[in-house]
Protein backbone atom coordinates (compact mmCIF):
# COMPACT_ATOMS: atom_id res chain seq x y z
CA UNK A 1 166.84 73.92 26.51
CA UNK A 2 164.37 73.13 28.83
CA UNK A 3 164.55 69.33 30.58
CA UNK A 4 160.90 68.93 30.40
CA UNK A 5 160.32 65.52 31.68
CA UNK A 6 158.18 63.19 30.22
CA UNK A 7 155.57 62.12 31.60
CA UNK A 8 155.62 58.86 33.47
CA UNK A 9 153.12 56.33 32.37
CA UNK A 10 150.26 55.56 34.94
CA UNK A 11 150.55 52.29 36.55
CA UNK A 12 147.82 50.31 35.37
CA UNK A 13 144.69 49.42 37.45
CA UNK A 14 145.30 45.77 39.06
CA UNK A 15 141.97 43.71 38.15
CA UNK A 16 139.71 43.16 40.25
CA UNK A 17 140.11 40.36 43.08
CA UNK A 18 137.15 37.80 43.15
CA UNK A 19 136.19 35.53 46.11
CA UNK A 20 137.59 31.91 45.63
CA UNK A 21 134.16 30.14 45.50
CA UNK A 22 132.87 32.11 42.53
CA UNK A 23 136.19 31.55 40.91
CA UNK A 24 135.69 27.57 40.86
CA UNK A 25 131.85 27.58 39.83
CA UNK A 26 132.40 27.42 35.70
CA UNK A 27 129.06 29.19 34.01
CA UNK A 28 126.97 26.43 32.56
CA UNK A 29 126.35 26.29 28.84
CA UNK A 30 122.81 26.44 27.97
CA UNK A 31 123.34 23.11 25.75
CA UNK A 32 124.07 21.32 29.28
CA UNK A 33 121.38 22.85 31.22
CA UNK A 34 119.11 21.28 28.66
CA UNK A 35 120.59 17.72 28.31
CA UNK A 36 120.35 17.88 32.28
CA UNK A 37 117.12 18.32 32.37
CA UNK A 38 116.15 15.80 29.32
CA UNK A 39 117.93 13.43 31.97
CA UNK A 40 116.09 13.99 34.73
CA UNK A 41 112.84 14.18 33.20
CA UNK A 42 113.23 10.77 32.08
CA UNK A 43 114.97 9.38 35.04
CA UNK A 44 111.96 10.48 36.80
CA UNK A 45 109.43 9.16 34.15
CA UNK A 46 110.94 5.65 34.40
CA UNK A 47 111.19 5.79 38.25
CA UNK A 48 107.39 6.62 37.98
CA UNK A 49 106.35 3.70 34.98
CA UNK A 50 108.36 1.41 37.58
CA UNK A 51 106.70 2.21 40.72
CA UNK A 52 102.89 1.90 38.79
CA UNK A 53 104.24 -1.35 37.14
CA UNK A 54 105.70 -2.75 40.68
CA UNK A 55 102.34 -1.91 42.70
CA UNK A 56 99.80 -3.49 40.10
CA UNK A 57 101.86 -6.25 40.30
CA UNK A 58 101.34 -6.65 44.25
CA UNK A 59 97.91 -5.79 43.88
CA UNK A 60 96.93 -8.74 41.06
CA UNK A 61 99.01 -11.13 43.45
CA UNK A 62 97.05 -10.30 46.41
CA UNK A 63 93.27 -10.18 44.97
CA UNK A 64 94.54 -14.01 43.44
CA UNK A 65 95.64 -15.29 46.70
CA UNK A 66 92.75 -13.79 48.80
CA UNK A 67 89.48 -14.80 47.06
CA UNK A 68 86.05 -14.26 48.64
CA UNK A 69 83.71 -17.21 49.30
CA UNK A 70 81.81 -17.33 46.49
CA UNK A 71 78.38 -18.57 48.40
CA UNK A 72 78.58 -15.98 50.62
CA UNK A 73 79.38 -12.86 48.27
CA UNK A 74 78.27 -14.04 45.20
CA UNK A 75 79.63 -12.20 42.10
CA UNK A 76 76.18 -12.44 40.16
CA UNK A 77 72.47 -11.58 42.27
CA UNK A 78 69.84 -13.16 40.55
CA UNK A 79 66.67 -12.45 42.16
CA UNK A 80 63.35 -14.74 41.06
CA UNK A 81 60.01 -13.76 41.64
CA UNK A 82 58.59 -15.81 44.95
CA UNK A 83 56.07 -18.58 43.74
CA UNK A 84 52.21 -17.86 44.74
CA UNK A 85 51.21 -19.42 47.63
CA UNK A 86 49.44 -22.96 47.58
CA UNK A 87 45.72 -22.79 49.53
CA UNK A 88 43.44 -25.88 50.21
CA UNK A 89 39.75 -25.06 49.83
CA UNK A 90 36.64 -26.74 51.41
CA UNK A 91 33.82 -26.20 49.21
CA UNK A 92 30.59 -27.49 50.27
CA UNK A 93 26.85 -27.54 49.90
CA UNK A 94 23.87 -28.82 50.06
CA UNK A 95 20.97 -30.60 47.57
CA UNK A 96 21.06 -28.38 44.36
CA UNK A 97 23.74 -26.48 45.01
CA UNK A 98 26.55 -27.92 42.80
CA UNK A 99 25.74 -25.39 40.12
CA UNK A 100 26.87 -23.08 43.09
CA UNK A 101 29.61 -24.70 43.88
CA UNK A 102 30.84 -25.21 40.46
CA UNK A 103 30.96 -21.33 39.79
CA UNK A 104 32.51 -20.33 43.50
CA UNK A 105 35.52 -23.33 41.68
CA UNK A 106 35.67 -21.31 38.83
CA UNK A 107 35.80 -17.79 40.50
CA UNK A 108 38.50 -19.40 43.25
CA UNK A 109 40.45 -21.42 41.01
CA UNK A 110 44.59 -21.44 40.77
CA UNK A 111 46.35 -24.20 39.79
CA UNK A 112 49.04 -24.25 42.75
CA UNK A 113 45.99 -24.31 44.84
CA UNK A 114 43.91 -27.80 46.12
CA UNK A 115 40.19 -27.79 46.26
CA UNK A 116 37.61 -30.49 47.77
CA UNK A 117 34.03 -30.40 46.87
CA UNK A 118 31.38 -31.72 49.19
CA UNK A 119 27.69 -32.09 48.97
CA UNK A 120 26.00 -33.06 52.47
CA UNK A 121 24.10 -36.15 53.32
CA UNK A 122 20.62 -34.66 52.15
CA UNK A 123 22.35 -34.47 48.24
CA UNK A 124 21.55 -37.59 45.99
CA UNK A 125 24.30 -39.87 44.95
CA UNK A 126 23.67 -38.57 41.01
CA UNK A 127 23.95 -34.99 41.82
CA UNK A 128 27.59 -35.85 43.29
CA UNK A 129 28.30 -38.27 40.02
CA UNK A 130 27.54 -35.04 38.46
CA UNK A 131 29.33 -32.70 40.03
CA UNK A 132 32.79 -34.94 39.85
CA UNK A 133 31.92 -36.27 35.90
CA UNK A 134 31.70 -32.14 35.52
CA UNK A 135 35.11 -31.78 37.27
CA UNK A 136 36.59 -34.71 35.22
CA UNK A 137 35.87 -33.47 31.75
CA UNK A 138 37.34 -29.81 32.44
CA UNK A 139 40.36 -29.27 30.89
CA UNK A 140 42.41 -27.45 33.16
CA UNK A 141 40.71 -29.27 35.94
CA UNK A 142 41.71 -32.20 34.33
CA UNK A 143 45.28 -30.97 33.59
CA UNK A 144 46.04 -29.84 37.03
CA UNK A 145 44.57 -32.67 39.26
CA UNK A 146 43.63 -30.59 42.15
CA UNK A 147 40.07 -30.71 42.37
CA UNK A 148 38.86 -33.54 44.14
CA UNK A 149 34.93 -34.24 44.98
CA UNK A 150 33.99 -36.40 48.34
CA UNK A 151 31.91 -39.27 47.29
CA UNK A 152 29.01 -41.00 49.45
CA UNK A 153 30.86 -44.10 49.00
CA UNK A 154 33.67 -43.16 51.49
CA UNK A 155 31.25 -41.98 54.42
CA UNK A 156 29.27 -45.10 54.24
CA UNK A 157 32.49 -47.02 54.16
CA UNK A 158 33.58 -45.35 57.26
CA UNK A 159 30.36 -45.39 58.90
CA UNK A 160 30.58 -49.51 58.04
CA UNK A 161 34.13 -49.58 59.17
CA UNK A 162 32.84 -47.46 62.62
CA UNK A 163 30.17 -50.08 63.19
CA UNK A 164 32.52 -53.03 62.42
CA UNK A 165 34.51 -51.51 64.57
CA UNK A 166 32.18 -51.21 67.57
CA UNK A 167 30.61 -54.56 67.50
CA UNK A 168 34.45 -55.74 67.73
CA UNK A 169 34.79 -53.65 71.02
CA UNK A 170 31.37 -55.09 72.05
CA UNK A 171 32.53 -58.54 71.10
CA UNK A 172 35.81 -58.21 73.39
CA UNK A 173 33.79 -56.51 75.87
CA UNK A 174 31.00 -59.88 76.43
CA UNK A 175 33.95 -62.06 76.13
CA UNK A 176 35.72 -60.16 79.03
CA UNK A 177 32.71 -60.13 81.14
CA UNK A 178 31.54 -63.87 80.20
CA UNK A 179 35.65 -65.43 81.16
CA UNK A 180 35.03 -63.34 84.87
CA UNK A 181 31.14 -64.85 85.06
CA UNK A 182 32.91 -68.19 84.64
CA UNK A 183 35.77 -67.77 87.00
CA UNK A 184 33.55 -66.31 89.67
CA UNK A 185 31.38 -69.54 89.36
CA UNK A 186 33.96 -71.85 89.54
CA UNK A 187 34.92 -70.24 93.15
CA UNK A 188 31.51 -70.44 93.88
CA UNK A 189 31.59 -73.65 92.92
CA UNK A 190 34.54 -74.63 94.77
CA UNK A 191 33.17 -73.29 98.18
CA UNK A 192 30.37 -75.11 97.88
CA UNK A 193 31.92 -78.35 97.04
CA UNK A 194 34.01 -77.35 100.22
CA UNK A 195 31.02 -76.65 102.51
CA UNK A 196 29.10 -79.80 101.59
CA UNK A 197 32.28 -81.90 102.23
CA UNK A 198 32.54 -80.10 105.45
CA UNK A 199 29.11 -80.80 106.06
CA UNK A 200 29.47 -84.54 105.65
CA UNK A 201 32.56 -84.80 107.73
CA UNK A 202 30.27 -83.23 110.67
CA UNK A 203 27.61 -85.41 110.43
CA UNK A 204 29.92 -88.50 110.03
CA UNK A 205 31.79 -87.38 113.33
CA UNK A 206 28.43 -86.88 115.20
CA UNK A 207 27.49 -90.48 114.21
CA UNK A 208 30.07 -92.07 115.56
């Protein structure tokens, strides 16, 4: 008989040795990985609605306390169109010539403007009741009131008021020289009284 040993059994192989820190990390489930990030996708959505919330808030508040002056930066520019300048006109002539003068009106004519007709001294006092009774019944003349015609009336007023005037001056100017006539004779007369009483008070001495 043969002692035929039996084989031993091979020890088995000893696993194999991991480092400590992988040990303690546990594998994340894929269900947690998602909830995580669910989480912080809306953490960071309602950080975000906050912060946009917080700063209009600041924003209104400021614009309401600081308000710009509303005559110097007006909110609204209107802009009007300017108004047409207003020109006086001097329209004159002479004899005959208010025909003339009544179609250089019409040609001219604006109703922000003033005109004044004149006819000269040489014109007859029916050619200028003409001229203004043709300026009266125009309508728009009429309407407007800005035509105006210079009558003969008025000069020979003034030229009566000139010579009143003068003979006034020439009034004040005798009376001036007729007081200083008068005071210069009463001196005269008063050294003459005085030489004649002088006079006699010689003659009386040389009597005696």
């Amino acid at each position: 008989m043969q002692n035929q040993s039996s084989p031993s059994p091979s020890p088995s192989p000893s696993p194999p040795t991991q480092h400590p820190f992988f040990t303690t990390i546990p594998i994340p489930n894929p269900k947690d990985h998602k909830t995580t990030l669910y989480i912080i996708l809306a953490t960071y959505l309602f950080s975000l609605l906050f912060f946009l919330s917080s700063s209009s808030t600041s924003t209104s508040t400021s614009t309401s306390q600081i308000r710009p002056n509303p005559y110097l930066f007006p909110t609204s520019q209107t802009f009007s169109a300017p108004s047409p300048p207003s020109i006086a006109y001097l329209i004159s002539g002479f004899a005959s010539d208010s025909g003339r003068i009544l179609r250089l009106l019409l040609a001219t004519y604006h109703p922000k403007n003033q005109y004044l007709l004149h006819l000269d001294c040489t014109a007859p006092q029916s050619e200028r009741d003409g001229l203004a009774l043709s300026v009266q019944y125009t309508p728009i003349f009429k309407a407007a009131q800005n035509v105006n015609v210079v009558g003969k009336k008025k000069r020979e007023q003034k030229e009566r008021e000139r010579k009143e005037r003068e003979k006034n001056e020439r009034g004040e100017r005798n009376c001036r020289v007729k007081m200083s006539e008068e005071r210069e004779m009463r001196v005269l007369k008063k050294k003459k009284i005085y030489a004649i009483q002088l006079q006699y008070h010689l003659t009386f001495e040389m009597v005696l």
